[in-house]
C-alpha atoms as a PDB file:
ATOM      1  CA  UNK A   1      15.512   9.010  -4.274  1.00  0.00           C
ATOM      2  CA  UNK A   2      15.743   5.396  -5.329  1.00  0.00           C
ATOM      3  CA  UNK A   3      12.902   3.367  -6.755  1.00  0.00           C
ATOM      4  CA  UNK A   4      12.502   0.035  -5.304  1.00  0.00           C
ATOM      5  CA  UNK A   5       9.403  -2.328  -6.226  1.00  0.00           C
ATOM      6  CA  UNK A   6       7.069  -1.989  -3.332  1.00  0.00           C
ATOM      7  CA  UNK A   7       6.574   2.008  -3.992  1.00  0.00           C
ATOM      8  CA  UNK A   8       5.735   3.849  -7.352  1.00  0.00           C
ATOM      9  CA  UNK A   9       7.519   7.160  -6.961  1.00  0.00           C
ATOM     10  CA  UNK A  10       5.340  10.430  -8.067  1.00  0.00           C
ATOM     11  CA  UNK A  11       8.145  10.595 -11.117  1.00  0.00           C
ATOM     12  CA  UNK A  12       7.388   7.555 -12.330  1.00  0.00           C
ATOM     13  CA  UNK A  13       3.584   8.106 -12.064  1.00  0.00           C
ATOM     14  CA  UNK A  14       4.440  11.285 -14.073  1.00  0.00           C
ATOM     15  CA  UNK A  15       6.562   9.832 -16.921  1.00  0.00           C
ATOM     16  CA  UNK A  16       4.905   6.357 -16.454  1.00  0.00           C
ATOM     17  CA  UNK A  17       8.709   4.675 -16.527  1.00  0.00           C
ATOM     18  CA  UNK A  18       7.855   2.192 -13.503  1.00  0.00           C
ATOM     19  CA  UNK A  19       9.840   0.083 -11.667  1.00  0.00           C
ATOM     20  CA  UNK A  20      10.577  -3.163 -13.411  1.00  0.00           C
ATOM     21  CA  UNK A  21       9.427  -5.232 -10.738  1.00  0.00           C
ATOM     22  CA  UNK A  22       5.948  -3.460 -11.234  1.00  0.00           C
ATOM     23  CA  UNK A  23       5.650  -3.232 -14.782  1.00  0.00           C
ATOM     24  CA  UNK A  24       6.399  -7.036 -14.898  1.00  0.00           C
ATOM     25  CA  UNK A  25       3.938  -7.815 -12.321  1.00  0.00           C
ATOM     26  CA  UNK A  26       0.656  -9.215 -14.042  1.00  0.00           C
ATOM     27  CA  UNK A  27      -1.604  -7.932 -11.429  1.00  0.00           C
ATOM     28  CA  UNK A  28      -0.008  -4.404 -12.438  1.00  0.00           C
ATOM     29  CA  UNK A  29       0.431  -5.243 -16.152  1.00  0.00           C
ATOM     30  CA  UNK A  30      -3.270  -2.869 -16.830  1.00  0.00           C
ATOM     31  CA  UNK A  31      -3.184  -0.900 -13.657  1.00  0.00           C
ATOM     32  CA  UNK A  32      -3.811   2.555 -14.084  1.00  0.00           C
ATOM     33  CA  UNK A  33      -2.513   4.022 -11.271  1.00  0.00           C
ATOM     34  CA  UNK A  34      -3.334   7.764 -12.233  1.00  0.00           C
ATOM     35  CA  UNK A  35      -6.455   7.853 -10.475  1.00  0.00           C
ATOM     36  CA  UNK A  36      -7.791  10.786  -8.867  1.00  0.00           C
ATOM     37  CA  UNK A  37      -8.242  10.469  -5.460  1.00  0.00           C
ATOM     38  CA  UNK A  38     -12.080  10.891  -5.497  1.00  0.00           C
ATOM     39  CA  UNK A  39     -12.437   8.568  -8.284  1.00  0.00           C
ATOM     40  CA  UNK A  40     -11.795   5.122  -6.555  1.00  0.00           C
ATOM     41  CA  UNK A  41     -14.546   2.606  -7.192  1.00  0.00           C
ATOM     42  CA  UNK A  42     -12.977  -0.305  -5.341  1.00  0.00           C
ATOM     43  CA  UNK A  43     -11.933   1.438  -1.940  1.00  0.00           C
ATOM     44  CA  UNK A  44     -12.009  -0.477   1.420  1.00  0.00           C
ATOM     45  CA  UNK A  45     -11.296   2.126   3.383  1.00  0.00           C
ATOM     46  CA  UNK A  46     -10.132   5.565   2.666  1.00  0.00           C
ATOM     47  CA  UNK A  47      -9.699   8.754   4.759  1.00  0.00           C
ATOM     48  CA  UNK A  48      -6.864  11.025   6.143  1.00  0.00           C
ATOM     49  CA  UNK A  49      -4.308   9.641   8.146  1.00  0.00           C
ATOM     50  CA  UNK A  50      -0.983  11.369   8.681  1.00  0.00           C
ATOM     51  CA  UNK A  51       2.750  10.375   7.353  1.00  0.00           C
ATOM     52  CA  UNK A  52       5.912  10.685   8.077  1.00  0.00           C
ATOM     53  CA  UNK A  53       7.852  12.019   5.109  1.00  0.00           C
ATOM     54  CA  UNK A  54      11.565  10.000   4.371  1.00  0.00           C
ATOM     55  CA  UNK A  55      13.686  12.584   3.748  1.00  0.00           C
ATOM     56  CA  UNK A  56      12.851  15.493   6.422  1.00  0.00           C
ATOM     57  CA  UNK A  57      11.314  12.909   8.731  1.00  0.00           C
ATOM     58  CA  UNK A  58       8.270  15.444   9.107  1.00  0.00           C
ATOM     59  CA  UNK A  59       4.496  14.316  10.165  1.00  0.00           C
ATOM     60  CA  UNK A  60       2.214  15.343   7.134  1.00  0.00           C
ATOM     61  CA  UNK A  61      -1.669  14.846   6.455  1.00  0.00           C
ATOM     62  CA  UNK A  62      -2.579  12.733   3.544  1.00  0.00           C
ATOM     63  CA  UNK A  63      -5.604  11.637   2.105  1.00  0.00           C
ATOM     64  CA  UNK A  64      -4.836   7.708   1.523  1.00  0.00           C
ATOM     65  CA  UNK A  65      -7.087   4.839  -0.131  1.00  0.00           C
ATOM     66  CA  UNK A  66      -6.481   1.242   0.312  1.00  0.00           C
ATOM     67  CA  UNK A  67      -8.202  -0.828  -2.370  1.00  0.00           C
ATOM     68  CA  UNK A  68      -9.521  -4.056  -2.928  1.00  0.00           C
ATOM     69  CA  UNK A  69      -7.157  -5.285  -4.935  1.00  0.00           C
ATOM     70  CA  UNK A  70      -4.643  -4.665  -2.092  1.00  0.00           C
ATOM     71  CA  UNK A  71      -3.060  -1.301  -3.286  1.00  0.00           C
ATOM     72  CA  UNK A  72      -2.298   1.997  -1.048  1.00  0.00           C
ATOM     73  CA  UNK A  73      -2.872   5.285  -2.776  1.00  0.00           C
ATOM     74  CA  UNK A  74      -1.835   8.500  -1.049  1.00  0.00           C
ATOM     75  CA  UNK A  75      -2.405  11.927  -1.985  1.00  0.00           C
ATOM     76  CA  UNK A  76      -1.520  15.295  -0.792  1.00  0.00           C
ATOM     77  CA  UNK A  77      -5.744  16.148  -0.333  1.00  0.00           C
ATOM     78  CA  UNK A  78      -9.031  14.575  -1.425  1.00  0.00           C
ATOM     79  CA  UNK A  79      -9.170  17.010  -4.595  1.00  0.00           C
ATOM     80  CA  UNK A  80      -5.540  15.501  -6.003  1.00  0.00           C
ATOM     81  CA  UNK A  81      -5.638  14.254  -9.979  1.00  0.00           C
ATOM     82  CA  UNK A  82      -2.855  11.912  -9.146  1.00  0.00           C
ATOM     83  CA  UNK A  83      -1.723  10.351  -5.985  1.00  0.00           C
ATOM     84  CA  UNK A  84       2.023  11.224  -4.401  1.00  0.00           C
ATOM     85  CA  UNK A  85       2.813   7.619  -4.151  1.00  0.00           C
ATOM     86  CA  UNK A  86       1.329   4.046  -4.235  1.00  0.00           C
ATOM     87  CA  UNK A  87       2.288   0.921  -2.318  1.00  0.00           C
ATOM     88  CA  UNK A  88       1.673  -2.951  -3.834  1.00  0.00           C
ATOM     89  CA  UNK A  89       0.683  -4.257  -0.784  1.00  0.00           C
ATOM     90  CA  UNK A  90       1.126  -8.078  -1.670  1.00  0.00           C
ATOM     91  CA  UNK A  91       4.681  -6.483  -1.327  1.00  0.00           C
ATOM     92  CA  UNK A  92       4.584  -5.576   1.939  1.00  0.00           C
ATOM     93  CA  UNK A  93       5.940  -8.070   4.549  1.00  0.00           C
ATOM     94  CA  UNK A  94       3.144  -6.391   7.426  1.00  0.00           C
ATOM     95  CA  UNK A  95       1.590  -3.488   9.743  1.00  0.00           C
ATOM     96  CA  UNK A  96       1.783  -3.043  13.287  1.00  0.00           C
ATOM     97  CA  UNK A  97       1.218  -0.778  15.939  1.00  0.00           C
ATOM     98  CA  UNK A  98       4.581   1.333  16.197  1.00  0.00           C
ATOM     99  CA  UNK A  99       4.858   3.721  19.225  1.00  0.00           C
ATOM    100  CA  UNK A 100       8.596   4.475  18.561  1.00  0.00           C
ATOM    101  CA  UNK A 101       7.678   7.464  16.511  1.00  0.00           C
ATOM    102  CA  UNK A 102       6.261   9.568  19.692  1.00  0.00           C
ATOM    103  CA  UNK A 103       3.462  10.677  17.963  1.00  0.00           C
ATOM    104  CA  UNK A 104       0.572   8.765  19.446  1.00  0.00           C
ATOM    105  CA  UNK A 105      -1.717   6.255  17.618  1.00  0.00           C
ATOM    106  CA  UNK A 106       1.615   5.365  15.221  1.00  0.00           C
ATOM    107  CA  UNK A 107       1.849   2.049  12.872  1.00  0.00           C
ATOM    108  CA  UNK A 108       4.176   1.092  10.383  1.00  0.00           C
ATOM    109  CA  UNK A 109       4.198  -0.808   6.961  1.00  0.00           C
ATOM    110  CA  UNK A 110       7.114  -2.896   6.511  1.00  0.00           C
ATOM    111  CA  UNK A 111       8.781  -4.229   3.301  1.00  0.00           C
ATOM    112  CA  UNK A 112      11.826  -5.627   2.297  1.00  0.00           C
ATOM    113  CA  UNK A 113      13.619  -2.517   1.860  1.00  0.00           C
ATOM    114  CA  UNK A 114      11.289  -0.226   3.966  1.00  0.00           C
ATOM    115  CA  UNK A 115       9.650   0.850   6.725  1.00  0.00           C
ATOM    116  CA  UNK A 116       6.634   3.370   6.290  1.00  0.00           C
ATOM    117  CA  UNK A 117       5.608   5.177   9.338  1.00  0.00           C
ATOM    118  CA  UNK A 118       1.717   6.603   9.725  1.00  0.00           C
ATOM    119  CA  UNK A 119      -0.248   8.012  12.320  1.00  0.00           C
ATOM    120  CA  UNK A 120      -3.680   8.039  13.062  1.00  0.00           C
ATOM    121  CA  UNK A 121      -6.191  10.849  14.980  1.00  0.00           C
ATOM    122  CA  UNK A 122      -7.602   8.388  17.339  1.00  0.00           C
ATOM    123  CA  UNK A 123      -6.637   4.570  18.811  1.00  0.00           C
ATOM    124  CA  UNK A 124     -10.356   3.604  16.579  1.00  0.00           C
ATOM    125  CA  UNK A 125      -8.998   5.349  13.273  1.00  0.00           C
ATOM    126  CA  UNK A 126      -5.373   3.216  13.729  1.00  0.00           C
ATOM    127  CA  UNK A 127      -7.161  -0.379  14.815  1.00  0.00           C
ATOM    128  CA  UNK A 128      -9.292   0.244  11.751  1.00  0.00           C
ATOM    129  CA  UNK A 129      -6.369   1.132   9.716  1.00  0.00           C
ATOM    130  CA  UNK A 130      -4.362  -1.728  11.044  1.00  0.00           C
ATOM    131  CA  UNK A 131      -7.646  -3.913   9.960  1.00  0.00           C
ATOM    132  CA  UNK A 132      -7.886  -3.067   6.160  1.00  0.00           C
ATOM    133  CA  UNK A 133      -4.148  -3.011   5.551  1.00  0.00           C
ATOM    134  CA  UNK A 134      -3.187  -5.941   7.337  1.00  0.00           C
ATOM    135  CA  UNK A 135      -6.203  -7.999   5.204  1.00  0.00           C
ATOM    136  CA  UNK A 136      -5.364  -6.267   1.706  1.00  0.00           C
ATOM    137  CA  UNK A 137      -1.272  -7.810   2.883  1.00  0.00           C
ATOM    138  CA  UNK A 138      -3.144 -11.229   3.716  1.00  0.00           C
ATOM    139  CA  UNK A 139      -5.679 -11.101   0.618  1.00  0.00           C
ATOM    140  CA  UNK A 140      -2.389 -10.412  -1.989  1.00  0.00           C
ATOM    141  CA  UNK A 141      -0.658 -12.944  -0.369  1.00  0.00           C
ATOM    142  CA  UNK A 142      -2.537 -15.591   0.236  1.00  0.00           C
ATOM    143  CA  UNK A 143      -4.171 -15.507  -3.160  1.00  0.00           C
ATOM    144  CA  UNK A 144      -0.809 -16.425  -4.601  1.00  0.00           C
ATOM    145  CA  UNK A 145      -0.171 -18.742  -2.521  1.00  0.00           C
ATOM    146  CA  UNK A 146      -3.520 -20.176  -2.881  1.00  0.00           C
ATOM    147  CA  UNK A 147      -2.723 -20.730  -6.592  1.00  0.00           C
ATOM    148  CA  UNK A 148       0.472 -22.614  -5.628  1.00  0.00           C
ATOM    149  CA  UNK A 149      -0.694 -24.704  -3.445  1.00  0.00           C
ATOM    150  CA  UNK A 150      -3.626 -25.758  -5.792  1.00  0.00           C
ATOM    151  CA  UNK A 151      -1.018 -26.166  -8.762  1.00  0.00           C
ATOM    152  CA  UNK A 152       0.889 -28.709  -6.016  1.00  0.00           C
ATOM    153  CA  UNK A 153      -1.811 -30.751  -5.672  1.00  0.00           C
ATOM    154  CA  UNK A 154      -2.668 -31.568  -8.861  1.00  0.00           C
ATOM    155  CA  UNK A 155       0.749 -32.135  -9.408  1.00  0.00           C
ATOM    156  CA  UNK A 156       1.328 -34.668  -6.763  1.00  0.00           C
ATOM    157  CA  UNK A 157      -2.309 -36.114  -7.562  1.00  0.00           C
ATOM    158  CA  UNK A 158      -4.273 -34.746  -4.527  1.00  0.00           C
ATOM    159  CA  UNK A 159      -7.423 -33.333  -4.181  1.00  0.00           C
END
């Protein structure tokens, strides 16, 4: 499967060989992204939600963690040493409710070069989902962006 820079493939988690786009981001420059899934001191929210595997396009339980420093850890159960994948969400371009999957309570995570389908157990569980992912996407963002505008301002002698 190809690597791209919003998702850290289990390989590369293995061999640490990340994508370049990660390893030359300096929010990811110390990350150590081999946590286990129990260990995760900075979680906003974290529980099982269900999702849809690329290749086979089958509907499988995972044990997922969304931090505060707007990352998404999945894992195949709670007791995992090292998670199956991990998204950058300051990557990702939004969530939304998705019911085009017909599996109810379905959202997606969009990137550039993606579209990751999950599924909650109840309409709660996927508004609460929706919640902490879409404000870990506006926290990464916005935080840059934040910066920028700041470094403008100075620049063109504002406040």
């Amino acid at each position: 499967r190809e690597l791209d820079a919003e998702r850290i493939p289990m390989q590369a988690l293995l061999t640490q060989q990340w994508p370049t786009a990660i390893t030359q981001d300096p929010a990811c420059a110390n990350k150590n992204f081999r946590i286990p899934a129990s260990q995760h001191t900075n979680a906003e929210k974290k529980g099982k939600i269900f999702r849809q595997s690329s290749l086979l396009r089958l509907w499988k339980e995972r044990h997922v963690v969304v931090t505060d420093d707007s990352f998404m850890f999945w894992y195949s159960s709670q007791t995992d040493q090292v998670p199956e994948d991990v998204i950058a969400l300051k990557k990702a371009t939004g969530v939304r409710r998705d019911d085009g999957f017909g599996r109810p309570y379905s959202f997606i995570i969009s990137t550039k070069g993606a579209v990751l389908p999950f599924s909650a157990s109840s309409e709660e569980e996927m508004e609460a989902w929706l919640r902490v992912i879409g404000k870990a996407i506006v926290r990464a963002t916005t935080t840059e962006w934040d910066e920028t505008s700041d470094r403008l301002a100075e620049q063109q002698g504002g406040e």
